[in-house]
PDB file of N, CA and C in Angstrom:
ATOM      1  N   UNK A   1       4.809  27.566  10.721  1.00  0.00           N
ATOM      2  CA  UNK A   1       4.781  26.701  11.883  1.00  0.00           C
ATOM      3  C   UNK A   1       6.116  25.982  12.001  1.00  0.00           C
ATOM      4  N   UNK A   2       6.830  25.888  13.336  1.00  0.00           N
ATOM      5  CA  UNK A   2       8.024  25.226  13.335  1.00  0.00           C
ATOM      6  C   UNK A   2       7.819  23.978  13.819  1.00  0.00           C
ATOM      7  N   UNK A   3       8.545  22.705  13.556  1.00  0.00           N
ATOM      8  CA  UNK A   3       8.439  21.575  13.561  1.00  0.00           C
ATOM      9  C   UNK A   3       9.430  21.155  14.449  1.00  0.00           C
ATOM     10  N   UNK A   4       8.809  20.593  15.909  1.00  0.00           N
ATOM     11  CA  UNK A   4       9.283  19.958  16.688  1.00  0.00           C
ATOM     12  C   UNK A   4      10.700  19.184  16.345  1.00  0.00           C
ATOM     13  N   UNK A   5      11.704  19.085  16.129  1.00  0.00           N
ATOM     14  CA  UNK A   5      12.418  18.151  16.448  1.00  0.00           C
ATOM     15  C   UNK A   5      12.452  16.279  16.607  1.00  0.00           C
ATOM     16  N   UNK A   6      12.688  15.794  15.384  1.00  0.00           N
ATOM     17  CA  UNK A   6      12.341  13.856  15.966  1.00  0.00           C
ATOM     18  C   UNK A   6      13.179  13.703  17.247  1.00  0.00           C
ATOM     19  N   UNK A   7      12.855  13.216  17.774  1.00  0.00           N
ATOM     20  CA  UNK A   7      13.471  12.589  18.626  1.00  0.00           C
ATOM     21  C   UNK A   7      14.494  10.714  17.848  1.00  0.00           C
ATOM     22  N   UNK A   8      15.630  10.486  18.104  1.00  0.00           N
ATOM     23  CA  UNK A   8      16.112   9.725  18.083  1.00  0.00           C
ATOM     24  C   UNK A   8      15.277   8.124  17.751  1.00  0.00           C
ATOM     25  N   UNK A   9      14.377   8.077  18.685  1.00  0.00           N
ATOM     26  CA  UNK A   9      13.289   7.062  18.140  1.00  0.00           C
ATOM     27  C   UNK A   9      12.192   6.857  17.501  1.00  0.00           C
ATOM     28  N   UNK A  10      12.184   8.568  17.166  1.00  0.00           N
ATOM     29  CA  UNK A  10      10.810   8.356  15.655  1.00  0.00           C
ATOM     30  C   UNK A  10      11.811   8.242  14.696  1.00  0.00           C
ATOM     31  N   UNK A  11      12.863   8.739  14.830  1.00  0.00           N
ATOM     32  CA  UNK A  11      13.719   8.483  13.004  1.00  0.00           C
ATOM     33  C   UNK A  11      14.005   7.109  12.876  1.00  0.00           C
ATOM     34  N   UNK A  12      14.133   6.377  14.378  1.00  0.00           N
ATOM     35  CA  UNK A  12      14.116   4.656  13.759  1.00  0.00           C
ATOM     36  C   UNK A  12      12.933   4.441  13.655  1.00  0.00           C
ATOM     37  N   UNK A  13      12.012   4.819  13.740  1.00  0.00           N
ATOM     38  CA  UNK A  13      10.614   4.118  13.549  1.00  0.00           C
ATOM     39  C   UNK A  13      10.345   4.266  12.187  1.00  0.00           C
ATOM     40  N   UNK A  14      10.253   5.876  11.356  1.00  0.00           N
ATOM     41  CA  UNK A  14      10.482   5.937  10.491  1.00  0.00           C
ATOM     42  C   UNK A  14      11.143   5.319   9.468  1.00  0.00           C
ATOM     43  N   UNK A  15      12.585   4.566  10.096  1.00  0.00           N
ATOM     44  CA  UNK A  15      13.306   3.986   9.706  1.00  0.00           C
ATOM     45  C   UNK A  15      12.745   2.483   9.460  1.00  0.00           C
ATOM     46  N   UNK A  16      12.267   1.867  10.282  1.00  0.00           N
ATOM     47  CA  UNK A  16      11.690   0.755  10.184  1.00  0.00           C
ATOM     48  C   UNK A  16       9.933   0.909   9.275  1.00  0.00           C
ATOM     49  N   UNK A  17       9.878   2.003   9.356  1.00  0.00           N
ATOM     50  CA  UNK A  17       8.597   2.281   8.424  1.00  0.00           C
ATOM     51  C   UNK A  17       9.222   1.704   6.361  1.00  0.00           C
ATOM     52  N   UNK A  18      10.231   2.593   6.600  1.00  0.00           N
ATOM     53  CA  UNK A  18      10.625   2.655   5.274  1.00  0.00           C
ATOM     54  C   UNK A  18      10.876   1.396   5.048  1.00  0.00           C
ATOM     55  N   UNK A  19      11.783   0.770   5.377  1.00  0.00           N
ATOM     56  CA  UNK A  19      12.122  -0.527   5.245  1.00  0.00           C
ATOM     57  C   UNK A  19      11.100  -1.472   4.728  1.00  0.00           C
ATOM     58  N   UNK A  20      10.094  -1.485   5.629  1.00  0.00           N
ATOM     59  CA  UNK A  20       8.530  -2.264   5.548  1.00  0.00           C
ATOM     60  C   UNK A  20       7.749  -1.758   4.108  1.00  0.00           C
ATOM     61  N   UNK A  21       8.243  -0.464   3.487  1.00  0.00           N
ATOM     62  CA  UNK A  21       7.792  -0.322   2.572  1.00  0.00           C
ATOM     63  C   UNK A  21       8.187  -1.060   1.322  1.00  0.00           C
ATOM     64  N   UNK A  22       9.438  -0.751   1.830  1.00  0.00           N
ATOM     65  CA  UNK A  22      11.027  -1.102   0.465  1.00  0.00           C
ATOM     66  C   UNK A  22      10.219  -2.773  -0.083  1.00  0.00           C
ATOM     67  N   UNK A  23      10.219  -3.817   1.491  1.00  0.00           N
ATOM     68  CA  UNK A  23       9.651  -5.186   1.474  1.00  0.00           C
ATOM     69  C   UNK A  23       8.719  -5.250   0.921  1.00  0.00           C
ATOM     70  N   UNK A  24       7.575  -4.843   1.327  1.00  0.00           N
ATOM     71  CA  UNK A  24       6.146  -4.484   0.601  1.00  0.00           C
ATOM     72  C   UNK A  24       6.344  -4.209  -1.341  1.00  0.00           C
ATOM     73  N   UNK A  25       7.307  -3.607  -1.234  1.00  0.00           N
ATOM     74  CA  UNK A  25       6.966  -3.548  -2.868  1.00  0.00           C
ATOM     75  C   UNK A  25       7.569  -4.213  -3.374  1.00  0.00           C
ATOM     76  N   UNK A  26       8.959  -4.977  -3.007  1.00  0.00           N
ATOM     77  CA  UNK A  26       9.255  -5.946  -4.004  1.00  0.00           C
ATOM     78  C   UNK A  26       9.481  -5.468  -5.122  1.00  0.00           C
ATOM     79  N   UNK A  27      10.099  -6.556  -6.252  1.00  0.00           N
ATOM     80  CA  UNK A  27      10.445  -6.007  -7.606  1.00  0.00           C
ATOM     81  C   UNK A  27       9.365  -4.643  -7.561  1.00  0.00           C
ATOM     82  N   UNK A  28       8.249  -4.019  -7.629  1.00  0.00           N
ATOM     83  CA  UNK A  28       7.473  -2.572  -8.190  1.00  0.00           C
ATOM     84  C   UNK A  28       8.196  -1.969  -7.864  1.00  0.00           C
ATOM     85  N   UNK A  29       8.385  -0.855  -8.984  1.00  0.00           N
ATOM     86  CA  UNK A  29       8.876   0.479  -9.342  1.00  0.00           C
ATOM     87  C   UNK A  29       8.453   1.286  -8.300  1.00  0.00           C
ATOM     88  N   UNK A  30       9.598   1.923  -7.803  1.00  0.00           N
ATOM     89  CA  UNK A  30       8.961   3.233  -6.939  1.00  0.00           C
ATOM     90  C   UNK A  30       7.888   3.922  -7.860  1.00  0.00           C
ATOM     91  N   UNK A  31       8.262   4.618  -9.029  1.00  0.00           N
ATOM     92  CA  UNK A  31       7.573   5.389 -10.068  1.00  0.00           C
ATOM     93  C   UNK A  31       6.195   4.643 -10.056  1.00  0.00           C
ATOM     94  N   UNK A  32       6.117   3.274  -9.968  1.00  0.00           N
ATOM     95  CA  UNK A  32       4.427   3.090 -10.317  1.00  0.00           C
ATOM     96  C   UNK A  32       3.472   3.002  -8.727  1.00  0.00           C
ATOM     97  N   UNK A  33       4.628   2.634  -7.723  1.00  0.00           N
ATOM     98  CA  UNK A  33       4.023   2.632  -6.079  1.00  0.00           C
ATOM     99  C   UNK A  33       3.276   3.856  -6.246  1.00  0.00           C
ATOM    100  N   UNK A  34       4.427   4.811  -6.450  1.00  0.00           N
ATOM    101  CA  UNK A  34       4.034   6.062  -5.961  1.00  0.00           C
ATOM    102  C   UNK A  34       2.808   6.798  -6.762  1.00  0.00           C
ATOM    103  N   UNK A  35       2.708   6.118  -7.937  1.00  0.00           N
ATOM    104  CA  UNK A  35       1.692   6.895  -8.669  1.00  0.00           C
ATOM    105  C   UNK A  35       0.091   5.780  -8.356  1.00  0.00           C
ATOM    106  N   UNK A  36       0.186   4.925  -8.192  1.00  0.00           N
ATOM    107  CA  UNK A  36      -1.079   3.990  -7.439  1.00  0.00           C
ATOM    108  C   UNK A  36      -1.360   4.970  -6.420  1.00  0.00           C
ATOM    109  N   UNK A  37      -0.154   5.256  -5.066  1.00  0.00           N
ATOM    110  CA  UNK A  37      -0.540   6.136  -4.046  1.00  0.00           C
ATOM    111  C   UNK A  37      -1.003   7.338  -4.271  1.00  0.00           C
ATOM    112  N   UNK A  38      -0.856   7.773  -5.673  1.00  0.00           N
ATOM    113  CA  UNK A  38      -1.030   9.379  -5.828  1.00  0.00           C
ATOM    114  C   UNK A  38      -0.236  10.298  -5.051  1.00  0.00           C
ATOM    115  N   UNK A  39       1.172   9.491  -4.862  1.00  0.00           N
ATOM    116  CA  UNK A  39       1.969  10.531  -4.334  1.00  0.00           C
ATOM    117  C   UNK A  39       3.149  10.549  -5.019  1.00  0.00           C
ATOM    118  N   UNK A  40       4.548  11.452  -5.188  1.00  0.00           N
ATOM    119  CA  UNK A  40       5.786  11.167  -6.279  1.00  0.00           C
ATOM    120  C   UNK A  40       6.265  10.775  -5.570  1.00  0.00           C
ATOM    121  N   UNK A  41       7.277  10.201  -7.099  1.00  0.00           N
ATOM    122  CA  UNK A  41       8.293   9.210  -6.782  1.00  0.00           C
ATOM    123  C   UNK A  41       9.106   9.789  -5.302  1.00  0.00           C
ATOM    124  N   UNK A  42       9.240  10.812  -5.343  1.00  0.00           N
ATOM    125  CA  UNK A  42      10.371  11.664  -4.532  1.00  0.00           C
ATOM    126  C   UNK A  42       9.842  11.570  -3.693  1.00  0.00           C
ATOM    127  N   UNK A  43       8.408  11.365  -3.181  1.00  0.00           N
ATOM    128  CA  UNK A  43       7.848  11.688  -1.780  1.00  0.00           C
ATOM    129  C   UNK A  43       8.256  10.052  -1.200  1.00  0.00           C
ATOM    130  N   UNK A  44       8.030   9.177  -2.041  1.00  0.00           N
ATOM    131  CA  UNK A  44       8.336   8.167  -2.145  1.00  0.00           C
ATOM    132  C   UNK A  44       9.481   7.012  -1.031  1.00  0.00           C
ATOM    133  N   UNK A  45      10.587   8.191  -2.161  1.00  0.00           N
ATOM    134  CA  UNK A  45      11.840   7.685  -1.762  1.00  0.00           C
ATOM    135  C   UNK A  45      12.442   8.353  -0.239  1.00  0.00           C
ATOM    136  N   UNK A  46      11.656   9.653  -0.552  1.00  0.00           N
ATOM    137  CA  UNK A  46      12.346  10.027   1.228  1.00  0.00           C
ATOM    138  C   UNK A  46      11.404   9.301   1.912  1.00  0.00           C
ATOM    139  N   UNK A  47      10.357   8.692   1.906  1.00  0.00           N
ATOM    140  CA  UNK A  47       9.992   7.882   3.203  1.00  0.00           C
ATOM    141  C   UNK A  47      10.674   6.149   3.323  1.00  0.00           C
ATOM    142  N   UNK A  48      11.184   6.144   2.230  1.00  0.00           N
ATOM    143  CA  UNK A  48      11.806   4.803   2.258  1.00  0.00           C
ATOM    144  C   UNK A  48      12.545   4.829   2.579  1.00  0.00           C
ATOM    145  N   UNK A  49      13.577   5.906   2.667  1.00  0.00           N
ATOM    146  CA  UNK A  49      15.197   6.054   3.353  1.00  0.00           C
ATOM    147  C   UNK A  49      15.168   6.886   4.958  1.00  0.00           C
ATOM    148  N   UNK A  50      13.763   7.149   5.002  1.00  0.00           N
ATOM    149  CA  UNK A  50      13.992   7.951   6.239  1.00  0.00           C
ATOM    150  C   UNK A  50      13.879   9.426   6.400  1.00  0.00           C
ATOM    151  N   UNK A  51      14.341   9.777   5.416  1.00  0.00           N
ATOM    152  CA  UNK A  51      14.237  10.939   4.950  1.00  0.00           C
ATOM    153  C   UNK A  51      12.710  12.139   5.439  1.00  0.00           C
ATOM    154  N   UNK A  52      12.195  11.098   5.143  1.00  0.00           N
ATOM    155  CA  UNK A  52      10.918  11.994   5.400  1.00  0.00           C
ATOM    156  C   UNK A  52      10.260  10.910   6.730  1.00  0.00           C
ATOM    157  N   UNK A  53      10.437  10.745   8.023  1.00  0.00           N
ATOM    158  CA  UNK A  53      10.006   9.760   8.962  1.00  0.00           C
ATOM    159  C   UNK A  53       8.591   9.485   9.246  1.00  0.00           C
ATOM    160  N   UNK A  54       7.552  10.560   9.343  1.00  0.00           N
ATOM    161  CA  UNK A  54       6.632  11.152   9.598  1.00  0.00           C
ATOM    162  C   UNK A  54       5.716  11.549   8.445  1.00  0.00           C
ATOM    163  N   UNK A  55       5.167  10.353   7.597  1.00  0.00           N
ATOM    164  CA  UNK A  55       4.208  10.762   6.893  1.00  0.00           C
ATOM    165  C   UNK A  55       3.039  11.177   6.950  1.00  0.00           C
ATOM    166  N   UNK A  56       2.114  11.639   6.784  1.00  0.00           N
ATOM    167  CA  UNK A  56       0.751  11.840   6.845  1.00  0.00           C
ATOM    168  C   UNK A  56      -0.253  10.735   6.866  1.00  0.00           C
ATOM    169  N   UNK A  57      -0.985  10.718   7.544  1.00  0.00           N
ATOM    170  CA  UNK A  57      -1.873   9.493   7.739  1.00  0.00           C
ATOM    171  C   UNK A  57      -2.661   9.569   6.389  1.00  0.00           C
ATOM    172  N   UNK A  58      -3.097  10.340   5.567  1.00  0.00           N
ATOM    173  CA  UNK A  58      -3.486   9.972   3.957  1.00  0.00           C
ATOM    174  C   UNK A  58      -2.207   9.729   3.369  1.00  0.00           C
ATOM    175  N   UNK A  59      -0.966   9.586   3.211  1.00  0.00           N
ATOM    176  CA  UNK A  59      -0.361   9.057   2.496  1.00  0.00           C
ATOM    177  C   UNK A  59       0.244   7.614   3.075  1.00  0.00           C
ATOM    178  N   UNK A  60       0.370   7.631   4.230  1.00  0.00           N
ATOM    179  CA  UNK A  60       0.428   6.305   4.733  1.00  0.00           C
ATOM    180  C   UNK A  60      -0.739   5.076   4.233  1.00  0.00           C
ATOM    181  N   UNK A  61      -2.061   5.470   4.468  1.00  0.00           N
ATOM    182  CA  UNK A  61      -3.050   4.938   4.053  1.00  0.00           C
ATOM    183  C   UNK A  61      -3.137   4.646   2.283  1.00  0.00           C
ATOM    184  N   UNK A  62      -2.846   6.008   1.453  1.00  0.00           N
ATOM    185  CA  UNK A  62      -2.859   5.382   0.204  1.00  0.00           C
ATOM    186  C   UNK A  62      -1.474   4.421  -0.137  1.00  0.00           C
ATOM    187  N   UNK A  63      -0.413   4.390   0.154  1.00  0.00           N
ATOM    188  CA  UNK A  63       0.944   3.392   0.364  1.00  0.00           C
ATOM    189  C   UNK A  63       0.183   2.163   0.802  1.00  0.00           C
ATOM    190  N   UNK A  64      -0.666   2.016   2.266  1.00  0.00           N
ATOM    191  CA  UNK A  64      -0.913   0.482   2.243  1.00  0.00           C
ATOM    192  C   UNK A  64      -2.355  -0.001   1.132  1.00  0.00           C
ATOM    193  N   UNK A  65      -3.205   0.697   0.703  1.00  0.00           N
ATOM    194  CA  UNK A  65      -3.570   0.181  -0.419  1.00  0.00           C
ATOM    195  C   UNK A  65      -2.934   0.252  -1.203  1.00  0.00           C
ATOM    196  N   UNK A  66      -1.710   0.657  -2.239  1.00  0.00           N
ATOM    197  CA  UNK A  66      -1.141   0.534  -3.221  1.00  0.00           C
ATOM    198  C   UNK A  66      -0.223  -0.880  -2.584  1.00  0.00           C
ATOM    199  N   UNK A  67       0.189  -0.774  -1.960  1.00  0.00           N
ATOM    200  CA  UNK A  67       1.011  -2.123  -1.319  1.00  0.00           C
ATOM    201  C   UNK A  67       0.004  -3.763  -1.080  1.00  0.00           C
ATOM    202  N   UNK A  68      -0.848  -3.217  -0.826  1.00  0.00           N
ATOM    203  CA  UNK A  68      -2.217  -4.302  -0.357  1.00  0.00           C
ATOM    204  C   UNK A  68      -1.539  -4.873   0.979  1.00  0.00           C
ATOM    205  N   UNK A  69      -0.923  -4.040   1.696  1.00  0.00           N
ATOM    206  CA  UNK A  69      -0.724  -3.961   3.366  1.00  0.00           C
ATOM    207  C   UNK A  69      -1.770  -3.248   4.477  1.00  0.00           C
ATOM    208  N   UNK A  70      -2.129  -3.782   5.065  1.00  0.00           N
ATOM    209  CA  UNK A  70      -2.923  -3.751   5.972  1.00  0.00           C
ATOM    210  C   UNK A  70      -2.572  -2.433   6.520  1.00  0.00           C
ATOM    211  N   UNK A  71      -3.433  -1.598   6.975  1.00  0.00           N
ATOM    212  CA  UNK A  71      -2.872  -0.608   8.365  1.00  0.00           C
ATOM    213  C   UNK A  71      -2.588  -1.451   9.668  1.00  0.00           C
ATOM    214  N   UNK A  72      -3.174  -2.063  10.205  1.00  0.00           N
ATOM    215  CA  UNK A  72      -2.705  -2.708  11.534  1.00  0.00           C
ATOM    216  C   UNK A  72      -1.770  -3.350  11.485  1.00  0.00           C
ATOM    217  N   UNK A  73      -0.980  -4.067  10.455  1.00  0.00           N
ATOM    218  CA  UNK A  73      -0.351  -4.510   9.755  1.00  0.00           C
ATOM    219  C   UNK A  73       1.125  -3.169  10.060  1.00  0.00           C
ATOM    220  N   UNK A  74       0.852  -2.302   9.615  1.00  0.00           N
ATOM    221  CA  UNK A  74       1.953  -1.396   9.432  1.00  0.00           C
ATOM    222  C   UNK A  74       2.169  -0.775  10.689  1.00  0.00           C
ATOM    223  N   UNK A  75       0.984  -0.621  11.463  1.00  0.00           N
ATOM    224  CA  UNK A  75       1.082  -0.340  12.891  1.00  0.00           C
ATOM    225  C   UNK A  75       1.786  -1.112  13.654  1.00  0.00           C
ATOM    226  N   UNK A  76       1.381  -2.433  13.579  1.00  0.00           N
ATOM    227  CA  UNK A  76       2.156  -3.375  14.566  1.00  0.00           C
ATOM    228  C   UNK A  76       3.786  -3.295  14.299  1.00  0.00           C
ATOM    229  N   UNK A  77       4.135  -3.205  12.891  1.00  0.00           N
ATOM    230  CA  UNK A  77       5.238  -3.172  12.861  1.00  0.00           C
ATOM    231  C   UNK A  77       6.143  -2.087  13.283  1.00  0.00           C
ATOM    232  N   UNK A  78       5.553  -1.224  12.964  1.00  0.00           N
ATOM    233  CA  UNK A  78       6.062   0.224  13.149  1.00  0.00           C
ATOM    234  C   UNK A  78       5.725   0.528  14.474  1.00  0.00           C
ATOM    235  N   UNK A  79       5.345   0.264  15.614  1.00  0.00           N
ATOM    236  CA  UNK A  79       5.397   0.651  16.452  1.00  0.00           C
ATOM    237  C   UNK A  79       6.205   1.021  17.471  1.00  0.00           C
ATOM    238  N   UNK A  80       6.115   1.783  18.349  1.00  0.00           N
ATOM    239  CA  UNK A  80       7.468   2.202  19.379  1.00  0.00           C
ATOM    240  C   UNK A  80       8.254   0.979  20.034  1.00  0.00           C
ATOM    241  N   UNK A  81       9.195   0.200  20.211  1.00  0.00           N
ATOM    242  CA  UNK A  81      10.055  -1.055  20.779  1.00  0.00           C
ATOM    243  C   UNK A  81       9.886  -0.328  22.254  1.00  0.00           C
ATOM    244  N   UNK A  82       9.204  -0.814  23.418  1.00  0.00           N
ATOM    245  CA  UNK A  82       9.533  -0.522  24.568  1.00  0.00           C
ATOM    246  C   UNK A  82      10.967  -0.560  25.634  1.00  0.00           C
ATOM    247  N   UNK A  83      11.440  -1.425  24.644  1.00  0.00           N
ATOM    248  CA  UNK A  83      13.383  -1.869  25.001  1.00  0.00           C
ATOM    249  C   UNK A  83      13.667  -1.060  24.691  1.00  0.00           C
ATOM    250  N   UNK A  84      13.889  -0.994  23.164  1.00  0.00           N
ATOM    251  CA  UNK A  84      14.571   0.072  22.376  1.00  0.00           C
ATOM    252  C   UNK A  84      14.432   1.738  22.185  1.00  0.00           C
ATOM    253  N   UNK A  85      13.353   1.954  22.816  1.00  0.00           N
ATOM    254  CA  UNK A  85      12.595   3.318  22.519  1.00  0.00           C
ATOM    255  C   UNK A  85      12.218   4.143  23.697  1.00  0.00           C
ATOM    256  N   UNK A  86      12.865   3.129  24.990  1.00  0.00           N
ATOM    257  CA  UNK A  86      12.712   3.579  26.494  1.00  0.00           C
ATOM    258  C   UNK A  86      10.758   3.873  26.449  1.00  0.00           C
ATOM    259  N   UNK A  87      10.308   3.270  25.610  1.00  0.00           N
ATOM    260  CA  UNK A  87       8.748   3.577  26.343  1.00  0.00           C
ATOM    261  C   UNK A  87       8.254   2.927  27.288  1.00  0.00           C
ATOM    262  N   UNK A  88       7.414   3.434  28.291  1.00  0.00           N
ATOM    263  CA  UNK A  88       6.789   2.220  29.277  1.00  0.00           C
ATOM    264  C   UNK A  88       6.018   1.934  28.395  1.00  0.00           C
ATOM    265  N   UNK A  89       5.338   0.290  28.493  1.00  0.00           N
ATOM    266  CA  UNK A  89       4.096  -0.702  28.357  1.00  0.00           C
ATOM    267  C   UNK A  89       2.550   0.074  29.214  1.00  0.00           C
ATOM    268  N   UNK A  90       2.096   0.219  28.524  1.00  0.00           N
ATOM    269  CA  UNK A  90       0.295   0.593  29.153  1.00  0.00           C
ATOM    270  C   UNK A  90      -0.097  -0.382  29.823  1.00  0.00           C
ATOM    271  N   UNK A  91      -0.509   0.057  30.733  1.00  0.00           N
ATOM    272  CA  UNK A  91      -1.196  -1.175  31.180  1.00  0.00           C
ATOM    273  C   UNK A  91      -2.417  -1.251  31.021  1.00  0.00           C
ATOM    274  N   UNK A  92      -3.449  -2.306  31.099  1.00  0.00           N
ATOM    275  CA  UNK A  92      -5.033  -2.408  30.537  1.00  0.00           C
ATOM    276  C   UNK A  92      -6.011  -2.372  32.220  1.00  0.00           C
TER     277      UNK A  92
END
């Protein structure tokens, strides 16, 4: 299967994903994050640098219990910037 292309504003989102992680763990070891998450160190580190933008919603999910971060929490943050990301606002 070939993989779409990011677009310019999922790799900052990604980007701002990682970041939120980096914060979240504080002094913890990647090596012990990642093994709470049941995922490696390496899977780890490319989502913290970007590297990997687009995680899987089970590894996202085991990251915010190993973090004790909320999902809505990681959503709100991570979400698309309507300034920055040219998205329109939904309306209700």
């Amino acid at each position: 299967m070939v993989r779409t292309p990011l677009s310019p504003s999922e790799r900052r989102r990604g980007e701002r994903f990682g970041a939120l992680l980096r914060r979240a763990r504080g002094n913890r070891s990647m090596v012990e994050v990642a093994a709470a998450a049941g995922i490696s160190a390496e899977t780890l580190r490319k989502i913290e640098t970007g590297r990997a933008p687009t995680p899987s919603f089970f590894t996202v999910a085991a990251l915010a219990t190993a973090l004790g971060v909320s999902l809505d929490e990681l959503a709100l943050d991570c979400a698309p910037d309507p300034q920055e990301d040219g998205v329109e606002a939904l309306s209700a």
